[in-house]
N, C-alpha and C. Protein backbone atom coordinates (compact mmCIF):
# COMPACT_ATOMS: atom_id res chain seq x y z
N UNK A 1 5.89 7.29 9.16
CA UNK A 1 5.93 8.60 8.52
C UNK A 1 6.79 8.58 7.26
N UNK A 2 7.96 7.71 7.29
CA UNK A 2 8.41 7.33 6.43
C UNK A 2 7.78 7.47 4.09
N UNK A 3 6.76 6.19 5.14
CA UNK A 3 6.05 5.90 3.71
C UNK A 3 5.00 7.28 3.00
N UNK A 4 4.94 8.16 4.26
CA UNK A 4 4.00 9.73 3.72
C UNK A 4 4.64 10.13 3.24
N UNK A 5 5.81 10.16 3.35
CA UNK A 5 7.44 11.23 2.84
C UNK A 5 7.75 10.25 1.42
N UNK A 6 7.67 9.27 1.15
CA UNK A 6 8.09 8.66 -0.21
C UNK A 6 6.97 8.98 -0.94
N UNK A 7 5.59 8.40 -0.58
CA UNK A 7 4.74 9.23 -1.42
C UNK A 7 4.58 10.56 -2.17
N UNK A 8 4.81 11.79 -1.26
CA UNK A 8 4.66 12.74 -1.40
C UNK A 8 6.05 13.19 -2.38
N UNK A 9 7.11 12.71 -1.88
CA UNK A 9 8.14 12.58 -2.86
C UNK A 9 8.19 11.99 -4.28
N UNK A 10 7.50 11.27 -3.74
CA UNK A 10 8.69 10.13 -5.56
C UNK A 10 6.85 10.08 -6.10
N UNK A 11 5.84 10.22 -5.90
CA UNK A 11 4.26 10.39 -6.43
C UNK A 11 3.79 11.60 -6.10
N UNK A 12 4.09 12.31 -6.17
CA UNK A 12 3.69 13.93 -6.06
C UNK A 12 1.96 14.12 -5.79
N UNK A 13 2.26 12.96 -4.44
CA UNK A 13 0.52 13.02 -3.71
C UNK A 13 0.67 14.07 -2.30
N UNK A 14 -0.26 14.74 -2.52
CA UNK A 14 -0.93 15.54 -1.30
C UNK A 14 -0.73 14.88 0.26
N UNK A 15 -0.32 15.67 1.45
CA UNK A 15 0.06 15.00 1.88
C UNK A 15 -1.52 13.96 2.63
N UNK A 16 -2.55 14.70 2.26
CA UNK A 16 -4.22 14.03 2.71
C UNK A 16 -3.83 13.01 2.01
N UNK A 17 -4.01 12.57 0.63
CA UNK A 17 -3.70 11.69 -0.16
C UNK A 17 -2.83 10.65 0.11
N UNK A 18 -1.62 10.93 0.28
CA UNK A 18 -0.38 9.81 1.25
C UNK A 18 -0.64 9.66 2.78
N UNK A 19 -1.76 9.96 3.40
CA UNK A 19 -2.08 9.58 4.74
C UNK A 19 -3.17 8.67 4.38
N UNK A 20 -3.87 8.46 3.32
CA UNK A 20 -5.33 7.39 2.76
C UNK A 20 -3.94 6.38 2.74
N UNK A 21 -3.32 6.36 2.16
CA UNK A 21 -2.18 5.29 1.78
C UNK A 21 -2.00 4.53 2.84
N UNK A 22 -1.32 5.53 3.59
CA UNK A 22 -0.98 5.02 4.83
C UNK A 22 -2.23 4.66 5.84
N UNK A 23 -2.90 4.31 5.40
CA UNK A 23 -4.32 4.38 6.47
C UNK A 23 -4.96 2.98 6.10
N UNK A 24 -5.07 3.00 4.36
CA UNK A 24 -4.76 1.76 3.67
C UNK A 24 -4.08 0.55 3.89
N UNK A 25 -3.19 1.08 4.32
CA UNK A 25 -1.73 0.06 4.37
C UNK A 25 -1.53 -0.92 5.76
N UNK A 26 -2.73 0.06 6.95
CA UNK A 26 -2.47 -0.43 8.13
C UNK A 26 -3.73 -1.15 8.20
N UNK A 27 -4.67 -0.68 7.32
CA UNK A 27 -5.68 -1.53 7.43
C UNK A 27 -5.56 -3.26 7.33
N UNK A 28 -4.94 -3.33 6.30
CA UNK A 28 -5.00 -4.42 5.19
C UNK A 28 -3.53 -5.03 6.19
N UNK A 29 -2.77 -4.44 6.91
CA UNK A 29 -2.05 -4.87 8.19
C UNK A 29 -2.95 -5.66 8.74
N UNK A 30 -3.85 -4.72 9.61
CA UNK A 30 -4.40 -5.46 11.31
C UNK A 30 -5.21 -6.80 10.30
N UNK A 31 -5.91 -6.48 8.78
CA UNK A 31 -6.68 -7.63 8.50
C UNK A 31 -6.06 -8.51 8.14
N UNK A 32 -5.11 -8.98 8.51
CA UNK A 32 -3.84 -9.80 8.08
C UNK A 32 -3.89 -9.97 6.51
N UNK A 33 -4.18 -9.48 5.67
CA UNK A 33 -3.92 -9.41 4.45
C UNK A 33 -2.60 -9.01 3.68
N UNK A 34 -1.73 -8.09 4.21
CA UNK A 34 -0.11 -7.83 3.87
C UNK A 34 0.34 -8.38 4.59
N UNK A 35 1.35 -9.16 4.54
CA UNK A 35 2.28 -9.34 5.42
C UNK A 35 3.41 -9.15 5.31
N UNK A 36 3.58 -8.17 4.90
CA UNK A 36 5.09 -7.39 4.60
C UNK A 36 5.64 -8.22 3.71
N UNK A 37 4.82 -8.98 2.96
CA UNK A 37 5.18 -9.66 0.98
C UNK A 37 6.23 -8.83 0.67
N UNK A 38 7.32 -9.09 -0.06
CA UNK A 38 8.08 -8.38 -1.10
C UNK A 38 7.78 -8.42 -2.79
N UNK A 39 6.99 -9.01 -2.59
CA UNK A 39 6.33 -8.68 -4.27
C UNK A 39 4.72 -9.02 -3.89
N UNK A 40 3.65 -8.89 -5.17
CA UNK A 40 2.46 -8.73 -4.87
C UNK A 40 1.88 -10.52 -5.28
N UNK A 41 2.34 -11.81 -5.20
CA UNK A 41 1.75 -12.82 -5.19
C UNK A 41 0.19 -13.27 -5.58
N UNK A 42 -0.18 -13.90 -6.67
CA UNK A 42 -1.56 -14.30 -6.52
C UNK A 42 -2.43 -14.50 -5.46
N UNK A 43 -2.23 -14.94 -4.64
CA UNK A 43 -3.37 -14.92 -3.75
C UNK A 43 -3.73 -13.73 -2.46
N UNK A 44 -2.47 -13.24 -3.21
CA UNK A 44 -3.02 -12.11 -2.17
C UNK A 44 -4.14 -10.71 -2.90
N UNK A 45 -3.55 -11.24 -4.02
CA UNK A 45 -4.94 -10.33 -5.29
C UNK A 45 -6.27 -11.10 -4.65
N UNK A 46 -6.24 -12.53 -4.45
CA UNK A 46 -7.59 -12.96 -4.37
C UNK A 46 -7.91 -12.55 -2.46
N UNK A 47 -7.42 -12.23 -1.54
CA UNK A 47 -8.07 -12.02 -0.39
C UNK A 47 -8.32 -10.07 -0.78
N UNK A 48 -7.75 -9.63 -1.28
CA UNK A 48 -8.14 -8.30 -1.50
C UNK A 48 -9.41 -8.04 -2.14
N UNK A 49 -9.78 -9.74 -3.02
CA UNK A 49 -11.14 -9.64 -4.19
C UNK A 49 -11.89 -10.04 -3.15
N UNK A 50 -11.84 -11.01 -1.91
CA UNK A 50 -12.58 -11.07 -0.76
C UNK A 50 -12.85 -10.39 -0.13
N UNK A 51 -12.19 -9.37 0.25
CA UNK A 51 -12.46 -7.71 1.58
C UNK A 51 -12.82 -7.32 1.17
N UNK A 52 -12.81 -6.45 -0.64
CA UNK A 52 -12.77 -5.65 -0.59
C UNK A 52 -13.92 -5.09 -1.80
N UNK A 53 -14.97 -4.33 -1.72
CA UNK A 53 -15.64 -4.18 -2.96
C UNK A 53 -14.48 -4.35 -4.43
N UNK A 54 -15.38 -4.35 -5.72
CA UNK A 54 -14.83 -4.08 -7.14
C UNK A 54 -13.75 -3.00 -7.18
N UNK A 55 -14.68 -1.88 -7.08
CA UNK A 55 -13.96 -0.76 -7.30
C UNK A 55 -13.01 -0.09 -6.27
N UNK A 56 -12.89 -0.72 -5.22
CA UNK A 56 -11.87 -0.13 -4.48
C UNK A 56 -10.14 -0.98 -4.53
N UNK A 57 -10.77 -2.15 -4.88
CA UNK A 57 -9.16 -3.25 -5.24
C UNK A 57 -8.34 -2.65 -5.54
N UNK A 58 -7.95 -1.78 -6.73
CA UNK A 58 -7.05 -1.07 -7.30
C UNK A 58 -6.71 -0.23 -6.54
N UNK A 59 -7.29 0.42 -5.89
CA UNK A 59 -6.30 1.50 -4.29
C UNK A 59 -5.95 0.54 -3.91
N UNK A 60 -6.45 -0.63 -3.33
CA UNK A 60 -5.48 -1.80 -2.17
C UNK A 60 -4.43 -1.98 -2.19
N UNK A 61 -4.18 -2.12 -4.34
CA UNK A 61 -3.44 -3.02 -4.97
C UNK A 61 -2.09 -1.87 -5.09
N UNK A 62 -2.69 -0.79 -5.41
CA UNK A 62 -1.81 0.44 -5.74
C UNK A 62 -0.79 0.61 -4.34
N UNK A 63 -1.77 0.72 -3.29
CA UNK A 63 -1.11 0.82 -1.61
C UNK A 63 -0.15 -0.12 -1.60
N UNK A 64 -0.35 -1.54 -1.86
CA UNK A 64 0.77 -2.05 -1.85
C UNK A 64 1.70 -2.18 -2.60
N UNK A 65 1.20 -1.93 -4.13
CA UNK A 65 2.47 -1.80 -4.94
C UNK A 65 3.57 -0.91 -4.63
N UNK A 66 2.74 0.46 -3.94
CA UNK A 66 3.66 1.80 -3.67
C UNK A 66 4.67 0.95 -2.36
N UNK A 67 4.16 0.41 -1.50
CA UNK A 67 4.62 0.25 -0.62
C UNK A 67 5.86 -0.52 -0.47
N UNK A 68 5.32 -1.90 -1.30
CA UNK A 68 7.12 -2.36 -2.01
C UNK A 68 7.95 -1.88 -1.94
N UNK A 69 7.79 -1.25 -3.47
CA UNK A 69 8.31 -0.17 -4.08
C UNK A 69 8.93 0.63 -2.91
N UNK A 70 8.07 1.43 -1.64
CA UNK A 70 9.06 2.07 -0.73
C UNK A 70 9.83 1.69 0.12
N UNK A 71 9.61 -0.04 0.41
CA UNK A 71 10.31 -0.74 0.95
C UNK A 71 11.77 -1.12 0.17
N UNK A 72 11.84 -1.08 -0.79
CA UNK A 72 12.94 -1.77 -1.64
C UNK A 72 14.18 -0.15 -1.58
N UNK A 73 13.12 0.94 -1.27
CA UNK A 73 14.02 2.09 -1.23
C UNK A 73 14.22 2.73 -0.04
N UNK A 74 13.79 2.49 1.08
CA UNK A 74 13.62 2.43 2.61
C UNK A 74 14.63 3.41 2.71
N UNK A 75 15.99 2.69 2.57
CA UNK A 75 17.10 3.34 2.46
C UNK A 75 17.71 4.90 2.61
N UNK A 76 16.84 5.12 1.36
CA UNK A 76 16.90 6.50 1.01
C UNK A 76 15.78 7.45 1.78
N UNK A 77 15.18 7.23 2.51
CA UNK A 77 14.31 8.27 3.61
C UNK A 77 14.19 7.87 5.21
């Protein structure tokens, strides 16, 4: 719940909007594709170009950038 509350905070997303995130985030979990990386590494751009159609990469990529990003600030929520 955490990561809905940084979204909605620090990206002034809806909270529907920061639950895709989070829905995102667990996906690309169970498909072992994140593995709780602390930065976003080349090859993990290329298993995202494997799962995932063209046009959806950039949500993947965004989900995890945000997610870093809320990891590095954990802290604070």
């Amino acid at each position: 719940m955490k990561f809905i509350e940084f979204l909605i905070k620090e990206y002034h997303l809806g909270e529907e909007s920061a639950k895709q995130y989070q829905h995102r985030l667990n996906g690309l979990i169970e498909r072992g594709i994140y593995k709780g990386q602390t930065s976003f590494p080349r090859d993990l751009f290329a298993n995202l170009e494997r799962e995932y159609k063209p046009n959806s990469i950039k949500n993947y990529k965004l989900t995890i950038e945000r997610y870093i990003a809320f990891k590095q600030r954990e802290s604070e929520y």
